[in-house]
C-alpha atoms as a PDB file:
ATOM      1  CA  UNK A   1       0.000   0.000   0.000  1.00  0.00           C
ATOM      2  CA  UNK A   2       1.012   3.357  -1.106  1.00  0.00           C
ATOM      3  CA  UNK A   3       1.367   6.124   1.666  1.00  0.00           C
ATOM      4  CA  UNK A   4       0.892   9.683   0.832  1.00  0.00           C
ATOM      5  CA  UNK A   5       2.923  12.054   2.972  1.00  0.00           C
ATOM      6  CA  UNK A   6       3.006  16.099   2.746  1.00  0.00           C
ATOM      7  CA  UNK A   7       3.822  18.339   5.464  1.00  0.00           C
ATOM      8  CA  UNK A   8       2.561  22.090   6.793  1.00  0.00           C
ATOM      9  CA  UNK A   9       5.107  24.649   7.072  1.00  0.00           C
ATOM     10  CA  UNK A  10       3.803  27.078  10.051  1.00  0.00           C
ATOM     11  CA  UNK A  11       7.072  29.892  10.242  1.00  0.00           C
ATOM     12  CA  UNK A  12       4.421  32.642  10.903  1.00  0.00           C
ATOM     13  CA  UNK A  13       2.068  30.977  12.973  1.00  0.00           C
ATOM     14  CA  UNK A  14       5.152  30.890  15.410  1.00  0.00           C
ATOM     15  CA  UNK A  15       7.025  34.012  14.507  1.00  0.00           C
ATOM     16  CA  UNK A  16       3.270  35.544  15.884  1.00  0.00           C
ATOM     17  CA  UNK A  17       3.489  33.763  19.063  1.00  0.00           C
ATOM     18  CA  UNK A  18       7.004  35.406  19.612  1.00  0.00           C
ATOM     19  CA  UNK A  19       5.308  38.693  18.625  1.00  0.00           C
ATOM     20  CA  UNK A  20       7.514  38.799  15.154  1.00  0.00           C
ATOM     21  CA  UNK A  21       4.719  39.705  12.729  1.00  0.00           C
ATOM     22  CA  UNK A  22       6.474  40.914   9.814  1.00  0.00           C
ATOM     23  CA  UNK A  23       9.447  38.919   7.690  1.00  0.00           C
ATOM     24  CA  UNK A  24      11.332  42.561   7.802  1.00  0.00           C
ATOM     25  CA  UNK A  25      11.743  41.488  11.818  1.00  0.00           C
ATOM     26  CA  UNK A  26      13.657  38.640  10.704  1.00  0.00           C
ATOM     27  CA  UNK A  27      16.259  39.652   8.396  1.00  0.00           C
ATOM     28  CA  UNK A  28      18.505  41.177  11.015  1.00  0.00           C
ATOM     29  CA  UNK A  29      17.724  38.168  13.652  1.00  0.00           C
ATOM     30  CA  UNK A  30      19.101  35.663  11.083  1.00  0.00           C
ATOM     31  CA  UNK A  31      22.370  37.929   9.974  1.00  0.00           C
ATOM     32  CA  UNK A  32      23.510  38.150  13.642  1.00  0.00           C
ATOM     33  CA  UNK A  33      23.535  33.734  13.262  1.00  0.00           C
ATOM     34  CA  UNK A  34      25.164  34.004   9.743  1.00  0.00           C
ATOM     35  CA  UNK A  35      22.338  33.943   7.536  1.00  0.00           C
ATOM     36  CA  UNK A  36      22.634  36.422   5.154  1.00  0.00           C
ATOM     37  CA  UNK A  37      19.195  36.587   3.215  1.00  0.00           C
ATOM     38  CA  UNK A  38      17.610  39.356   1.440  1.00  0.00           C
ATOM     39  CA  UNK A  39      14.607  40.331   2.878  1.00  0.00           C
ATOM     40  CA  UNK A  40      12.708  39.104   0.036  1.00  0.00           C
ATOM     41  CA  UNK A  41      14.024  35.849   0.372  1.00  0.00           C
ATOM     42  CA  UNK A  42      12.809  36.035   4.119  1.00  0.00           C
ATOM     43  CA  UNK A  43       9.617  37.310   2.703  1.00  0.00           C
ATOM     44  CA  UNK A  44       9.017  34.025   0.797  1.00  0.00           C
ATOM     45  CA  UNK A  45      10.390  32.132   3.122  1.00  0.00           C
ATOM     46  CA  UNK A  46       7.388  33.615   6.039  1.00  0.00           C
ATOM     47  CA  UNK A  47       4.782  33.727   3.130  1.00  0.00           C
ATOM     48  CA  UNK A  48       5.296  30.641   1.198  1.00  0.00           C
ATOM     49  CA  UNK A  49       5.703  26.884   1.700  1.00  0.00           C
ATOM     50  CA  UNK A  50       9.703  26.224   1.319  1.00  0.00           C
ATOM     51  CA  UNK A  51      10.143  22.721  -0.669  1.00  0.00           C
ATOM     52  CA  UNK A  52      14.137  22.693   0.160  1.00  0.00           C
ATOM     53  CA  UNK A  53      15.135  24.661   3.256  1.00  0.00           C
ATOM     54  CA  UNK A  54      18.776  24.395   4.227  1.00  0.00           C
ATOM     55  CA  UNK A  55      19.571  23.097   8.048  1.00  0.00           C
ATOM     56  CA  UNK A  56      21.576  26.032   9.192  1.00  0.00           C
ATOM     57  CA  UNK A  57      18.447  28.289   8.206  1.00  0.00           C
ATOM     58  CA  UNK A  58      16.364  25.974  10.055  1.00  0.00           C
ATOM     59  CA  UNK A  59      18.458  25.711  13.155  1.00  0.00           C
ATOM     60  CA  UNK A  60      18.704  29.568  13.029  1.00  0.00           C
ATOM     61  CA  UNK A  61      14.773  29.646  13.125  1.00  0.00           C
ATOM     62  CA  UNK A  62      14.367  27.477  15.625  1.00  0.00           C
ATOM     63  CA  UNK A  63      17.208  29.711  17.283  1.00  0.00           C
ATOM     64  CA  UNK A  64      15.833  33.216  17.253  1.00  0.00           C
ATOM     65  CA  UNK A  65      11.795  31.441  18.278  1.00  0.00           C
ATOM     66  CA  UNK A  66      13.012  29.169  20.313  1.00  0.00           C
ATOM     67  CA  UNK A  67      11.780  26.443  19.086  1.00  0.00           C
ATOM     68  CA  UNK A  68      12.260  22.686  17.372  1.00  0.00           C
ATOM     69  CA  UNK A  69      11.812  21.809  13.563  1.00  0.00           C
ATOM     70  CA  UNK A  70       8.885  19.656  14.825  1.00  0.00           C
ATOM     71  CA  UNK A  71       7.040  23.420  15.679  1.00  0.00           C
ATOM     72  CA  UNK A  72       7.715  24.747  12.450  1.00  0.00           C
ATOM     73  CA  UNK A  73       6.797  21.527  10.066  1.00  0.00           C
ATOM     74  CA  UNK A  74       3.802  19.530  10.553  1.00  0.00           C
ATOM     75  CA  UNK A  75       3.636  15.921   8.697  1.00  0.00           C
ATOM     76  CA  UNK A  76       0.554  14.198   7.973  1.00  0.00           C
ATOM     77  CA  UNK A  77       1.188  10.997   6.661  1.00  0.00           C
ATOM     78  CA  UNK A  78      -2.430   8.794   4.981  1.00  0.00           C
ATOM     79  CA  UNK A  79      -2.732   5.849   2.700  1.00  0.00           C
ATOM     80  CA  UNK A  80      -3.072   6.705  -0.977  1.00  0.00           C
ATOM     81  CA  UNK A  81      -6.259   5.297  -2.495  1.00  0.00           C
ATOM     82  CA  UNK A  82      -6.162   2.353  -4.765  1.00  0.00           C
ATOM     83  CA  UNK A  83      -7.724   3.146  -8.479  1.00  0.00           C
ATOM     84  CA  UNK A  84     -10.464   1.069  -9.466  1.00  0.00           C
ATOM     85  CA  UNK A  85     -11.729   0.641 -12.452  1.00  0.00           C
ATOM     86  CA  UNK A  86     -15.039   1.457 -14.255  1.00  0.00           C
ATOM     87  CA  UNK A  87     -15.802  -2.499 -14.712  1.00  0.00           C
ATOM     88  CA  UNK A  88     -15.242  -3.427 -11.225  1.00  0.00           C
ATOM     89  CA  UNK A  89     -12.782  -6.156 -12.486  1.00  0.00           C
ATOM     90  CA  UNK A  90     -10.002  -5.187 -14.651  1.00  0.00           C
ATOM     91  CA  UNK A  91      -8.874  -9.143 -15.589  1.00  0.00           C
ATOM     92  CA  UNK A  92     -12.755  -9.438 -17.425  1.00  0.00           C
ATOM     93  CA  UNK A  93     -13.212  -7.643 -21.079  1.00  0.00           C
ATOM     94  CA  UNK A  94     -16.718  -6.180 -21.916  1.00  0.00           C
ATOM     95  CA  UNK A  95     -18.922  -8.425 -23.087  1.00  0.00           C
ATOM     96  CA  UNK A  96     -19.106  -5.914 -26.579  1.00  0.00           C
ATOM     97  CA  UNK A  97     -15.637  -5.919 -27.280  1.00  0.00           C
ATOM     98  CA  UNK A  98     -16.455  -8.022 -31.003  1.00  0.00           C
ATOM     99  CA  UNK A  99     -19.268  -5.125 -31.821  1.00  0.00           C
ATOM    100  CA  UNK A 100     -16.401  -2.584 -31.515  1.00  0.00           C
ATOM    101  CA  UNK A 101     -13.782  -4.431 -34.475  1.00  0.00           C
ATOM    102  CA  UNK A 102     -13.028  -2.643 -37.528  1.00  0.00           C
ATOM    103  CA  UNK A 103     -14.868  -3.639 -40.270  1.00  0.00           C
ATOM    104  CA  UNK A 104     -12.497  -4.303 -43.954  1.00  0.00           C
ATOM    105  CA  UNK A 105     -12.276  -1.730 -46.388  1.00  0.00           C
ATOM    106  CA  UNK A 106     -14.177  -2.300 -49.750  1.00  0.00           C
ATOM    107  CA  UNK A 107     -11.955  -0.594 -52.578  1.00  0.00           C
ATOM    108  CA  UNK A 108     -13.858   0.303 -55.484  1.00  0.00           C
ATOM    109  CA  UNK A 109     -11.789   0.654 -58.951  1.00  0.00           C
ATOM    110  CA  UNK A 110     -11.703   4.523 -60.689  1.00  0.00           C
ATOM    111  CA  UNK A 111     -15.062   4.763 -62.877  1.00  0.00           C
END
């Protein structure tokens, strides 16, 4: 069985409960732990839902809120649904499978 896993990203959901409402806060918080990005990079980073994040950003996050990676990404993990198909049974053909062949060509000479 297939599982289907995705994940939450909640940066300003805890940035708010440190009173840290705006990514502009953050910019100069993450330089003075080495993490030089622009504040439009911070921006998306707040706003949007990172697909790669490196660790040293993260561990500078959980740095300046106080907080674990666990706070800032929630999993949810749920079995992917098997496909059936429109039959019910995929190993038997419709039973009108012969009305559905081709019929031959009849080629008639120039006239």
């Amino acid at each position: 069985m297939k599982r289907k896993v995705g994940y939450t990203w909640r940066l300003r959901e805890v940035m708010a409960q440190h009173q840290i409402f705006t990514a502009t806060e953050l910019v100069p918080l993450l330089r003075e732990r080495g993490i030089d990005l622009s504040a439009s990079q911070v921006h998306r980073l707040v706003s949007g839902t990172p697909e790669r994040l490196s660790l040293q950003v993260m561990a500078a996050l959980c740095d300046i809120l106080s907080c674990t990676p666990a706070d800032l990404v929630a999993t949810t993990a749920e079995n992917a649904g098997v496909r059936k198909t429109a039959t019910g049974d995929p190993s038997t053909p419709p039973s009108n499978v012969a009305k559905l062949r081709p019929r031959a060509a009849r080629i008639l000479p120039d006239a």
